[in-house]
Protein backbone atom coordinates (compact mmCIF):
# COMPACT_ATOMS: atom_id res chain seq x y z
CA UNK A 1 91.23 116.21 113.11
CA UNK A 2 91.64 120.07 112.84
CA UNK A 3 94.94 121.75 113.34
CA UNK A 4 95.88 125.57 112.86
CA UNK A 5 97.83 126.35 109.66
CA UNK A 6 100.67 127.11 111.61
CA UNK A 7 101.15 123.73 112.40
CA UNK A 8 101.68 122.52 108.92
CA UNK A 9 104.14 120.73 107.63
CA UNK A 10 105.42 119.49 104.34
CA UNK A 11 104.85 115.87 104.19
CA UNK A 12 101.80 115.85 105.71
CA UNK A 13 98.37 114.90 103.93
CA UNK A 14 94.89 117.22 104.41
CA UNK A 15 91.50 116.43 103.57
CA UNK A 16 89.95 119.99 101.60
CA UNK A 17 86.36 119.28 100.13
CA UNK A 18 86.52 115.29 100.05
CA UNK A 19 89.68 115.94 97.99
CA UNK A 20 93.20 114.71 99.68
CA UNK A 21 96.18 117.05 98.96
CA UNK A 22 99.82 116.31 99.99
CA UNK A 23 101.60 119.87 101.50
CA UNK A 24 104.91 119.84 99.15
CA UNK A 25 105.84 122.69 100.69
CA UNK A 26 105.12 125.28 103.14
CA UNK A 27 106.38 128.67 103.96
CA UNK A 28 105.56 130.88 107.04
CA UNK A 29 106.13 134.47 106.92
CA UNK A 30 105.21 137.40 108.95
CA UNK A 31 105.58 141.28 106.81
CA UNK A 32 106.37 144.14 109.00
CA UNK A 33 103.79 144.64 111.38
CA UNK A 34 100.85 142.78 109.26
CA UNK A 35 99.53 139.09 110.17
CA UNK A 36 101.14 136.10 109.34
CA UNK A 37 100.51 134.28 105.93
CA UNK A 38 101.48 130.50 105.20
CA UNK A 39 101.25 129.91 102.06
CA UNK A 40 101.41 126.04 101.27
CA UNK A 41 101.46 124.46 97.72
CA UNK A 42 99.71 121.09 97.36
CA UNK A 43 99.80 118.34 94.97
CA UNK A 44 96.12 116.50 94.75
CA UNK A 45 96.15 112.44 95.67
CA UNK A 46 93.49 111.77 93.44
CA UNK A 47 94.06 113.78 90.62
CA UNK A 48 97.77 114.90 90.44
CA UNK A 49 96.70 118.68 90.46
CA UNK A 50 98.75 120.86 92.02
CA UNK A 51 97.82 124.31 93.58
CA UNK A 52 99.01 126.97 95.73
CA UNK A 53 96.90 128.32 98.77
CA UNK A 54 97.14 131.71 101.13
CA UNK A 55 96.07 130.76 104.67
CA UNK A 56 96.29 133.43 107.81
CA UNK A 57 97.29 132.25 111.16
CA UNK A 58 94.24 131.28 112.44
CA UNK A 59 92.79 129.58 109.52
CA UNK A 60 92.07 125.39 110.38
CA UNK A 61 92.57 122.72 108.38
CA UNK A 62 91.46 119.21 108.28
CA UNK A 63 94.37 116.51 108.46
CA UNK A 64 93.70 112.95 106.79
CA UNK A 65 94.70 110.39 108.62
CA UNK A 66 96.06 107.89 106.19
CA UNK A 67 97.02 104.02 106.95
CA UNK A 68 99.99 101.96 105.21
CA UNK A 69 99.25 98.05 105.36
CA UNK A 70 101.34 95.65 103.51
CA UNK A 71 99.79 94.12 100.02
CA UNK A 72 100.89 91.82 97.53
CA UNK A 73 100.66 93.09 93.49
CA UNK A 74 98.69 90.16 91.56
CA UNK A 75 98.26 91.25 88.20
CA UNK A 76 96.85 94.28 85.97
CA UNK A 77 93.90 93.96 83.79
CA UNK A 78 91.58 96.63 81.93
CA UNK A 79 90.55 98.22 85.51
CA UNK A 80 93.82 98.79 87.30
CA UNK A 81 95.71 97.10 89.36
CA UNK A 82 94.75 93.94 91.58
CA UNK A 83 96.49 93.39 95.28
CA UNK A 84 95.57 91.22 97.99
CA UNK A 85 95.63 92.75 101.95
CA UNK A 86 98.22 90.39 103.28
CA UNK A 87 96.08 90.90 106.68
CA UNK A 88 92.85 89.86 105.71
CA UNK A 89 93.32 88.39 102.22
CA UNK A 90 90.83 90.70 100.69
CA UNK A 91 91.30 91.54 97.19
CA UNK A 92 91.02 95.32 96.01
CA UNK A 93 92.18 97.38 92.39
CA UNK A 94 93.57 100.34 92.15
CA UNK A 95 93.40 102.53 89.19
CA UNK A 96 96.30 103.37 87.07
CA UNK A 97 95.65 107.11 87.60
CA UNK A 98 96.23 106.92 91.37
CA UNK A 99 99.91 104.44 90.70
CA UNK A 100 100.79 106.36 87.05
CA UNK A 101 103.69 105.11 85.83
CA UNK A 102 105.31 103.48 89.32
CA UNK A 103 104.10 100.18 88.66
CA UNK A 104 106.22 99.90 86.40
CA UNK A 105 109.00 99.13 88.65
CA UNK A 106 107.55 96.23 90.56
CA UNK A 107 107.27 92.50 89.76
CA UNK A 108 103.92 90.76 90.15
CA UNK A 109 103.82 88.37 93.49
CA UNK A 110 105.94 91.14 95.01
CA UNK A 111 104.62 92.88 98.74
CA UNK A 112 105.07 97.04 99.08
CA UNK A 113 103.18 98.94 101.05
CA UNK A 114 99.87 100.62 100.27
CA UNK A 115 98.28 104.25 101.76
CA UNK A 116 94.50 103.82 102.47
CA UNK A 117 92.44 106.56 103.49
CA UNK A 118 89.59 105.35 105.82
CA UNK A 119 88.84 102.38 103.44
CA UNK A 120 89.62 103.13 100.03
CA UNK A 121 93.54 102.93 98.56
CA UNK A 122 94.85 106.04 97.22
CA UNK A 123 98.27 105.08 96.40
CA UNK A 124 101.55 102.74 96.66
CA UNK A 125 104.47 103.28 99.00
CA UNK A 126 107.59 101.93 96.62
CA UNK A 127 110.94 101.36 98.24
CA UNK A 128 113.89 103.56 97.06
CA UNK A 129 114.96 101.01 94.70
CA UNK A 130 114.58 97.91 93.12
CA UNK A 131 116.41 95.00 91.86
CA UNK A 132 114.42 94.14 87.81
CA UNK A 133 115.63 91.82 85.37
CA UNK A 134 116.88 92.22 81.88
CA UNK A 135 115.06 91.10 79.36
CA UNK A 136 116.06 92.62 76.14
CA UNK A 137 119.10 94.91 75.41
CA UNK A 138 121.35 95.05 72.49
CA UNK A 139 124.82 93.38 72.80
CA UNK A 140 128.21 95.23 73.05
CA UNK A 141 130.33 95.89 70.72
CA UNK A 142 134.01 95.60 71.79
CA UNK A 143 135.39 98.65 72.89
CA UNK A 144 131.98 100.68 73.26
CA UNK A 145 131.77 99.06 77.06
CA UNK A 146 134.35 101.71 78.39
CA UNK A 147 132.98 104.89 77.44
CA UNK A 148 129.32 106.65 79.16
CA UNK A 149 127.30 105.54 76.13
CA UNK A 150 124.02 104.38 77.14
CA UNK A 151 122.01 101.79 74.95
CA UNK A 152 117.99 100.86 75.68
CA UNK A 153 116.82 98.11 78.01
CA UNK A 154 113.64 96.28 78.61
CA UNK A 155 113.11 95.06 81.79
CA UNK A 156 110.84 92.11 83.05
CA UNK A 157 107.68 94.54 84.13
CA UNK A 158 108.18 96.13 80.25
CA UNK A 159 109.85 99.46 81.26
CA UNK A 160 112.18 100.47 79.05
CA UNK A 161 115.13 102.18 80.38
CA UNK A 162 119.13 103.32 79.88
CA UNK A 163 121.44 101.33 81.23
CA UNK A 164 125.45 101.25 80.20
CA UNK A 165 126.86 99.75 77.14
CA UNK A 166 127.90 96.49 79.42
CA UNK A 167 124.42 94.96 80.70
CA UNK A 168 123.37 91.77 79.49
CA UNK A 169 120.31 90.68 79.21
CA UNK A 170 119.24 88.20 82.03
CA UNK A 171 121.27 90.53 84.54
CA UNK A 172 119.72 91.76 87.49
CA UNK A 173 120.27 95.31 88.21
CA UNK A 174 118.83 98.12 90.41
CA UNK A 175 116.56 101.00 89.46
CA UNK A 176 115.91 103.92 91.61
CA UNK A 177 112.32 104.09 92.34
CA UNK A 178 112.06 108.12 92.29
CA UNK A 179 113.56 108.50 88.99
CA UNK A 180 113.13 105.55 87.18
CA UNK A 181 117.45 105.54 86.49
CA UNK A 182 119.69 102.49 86.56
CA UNK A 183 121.42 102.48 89.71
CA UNK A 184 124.18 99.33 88.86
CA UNK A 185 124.61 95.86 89.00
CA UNK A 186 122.61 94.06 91.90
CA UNK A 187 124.36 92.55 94.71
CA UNK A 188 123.55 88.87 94.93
């Protein structure tokens, strides 16, 4: 579906040459007396590129329409990694250059959400955090829990993160899922 570049916003997801580019952000402006410009800078869904483009007011663009359906994560192997469609119980992979380094953060046997675009998947949908396991951290020597000193943590999925001088291992704590940062101690 075509819309005029004026009616871009950030967020949004376009379709340019069989490539899909996510608007990061998006500026209108209008200079004296000239014609407007919106200038939006893109990030690439299937590479990671990012680029900058000029567009005048009249200019149209081709929106993607993208679908989010719920999938379970089974397991990674050399190709990527394998989810079932909880829907139809089809089994598809995605490659670890679409998901980089996000997978990291979820268990197998766990159900997020993941963006298709007609019928292929181009990406995961992570919740802002997630509750991860300890699995191997160095103990604490008395008086170094109190201060901000961080030590190195591995958690079940085999990230490897900071976490405070007082985590165990075989403590469940939470992880933001933008930043990859130790949140606290999970509620249970």
């Amino acid at each position: 579906m075509g819309v005029r570049a004026t009616e871009l916003r950030k967020g949004q997801v376009i379709d340019k040459d069989g490539d899909l580019l996510l608007i990061t952000a998006q500026e209108h402006r209008t200079p004296g007396n000239l014609r407007a410009i919106i200038t939006i800078k893109t990030k690439s869904l299937m590479t990671g590129a990012t680029n900058s483009t000029r567009l005048s007011s009249s200019d149209m663009v081709e929106v993607a329409y993208l679908d989010r359906r719920k999938a379970e994560y089974l397991y990674k192997d050399t190709t990527g990694y394998v989810f079932m469609d909880s829907e139809n119980y089809e089994q598809f992979i995605l490659p670890e250059e679409l998901v980089g380094d996000r997978m990291g953060l979820v268990r197998e046997n766990t159900t997020i959400e993941v963006t298709f675009h007609e019928t292929t998947p181009i990406g995961v949908e992570l919740p802002p955090s997630v509750v991860l396991r300890v699995t191997e951290a160095e103990a604490a020597v008395k008086g170094n829990t109190t201060s901000g000193v961080k030590k190195e943590a591995v958690l079940e999925t085999g990230l490897q993160i900071k976490v405070p001088m007082h985590i165990q291992v075989d403590e469940e704590i939470r992880v933001a899922t933008d930043t990859g940062e130790f949140q606290g101690r999970a509620n249970n």
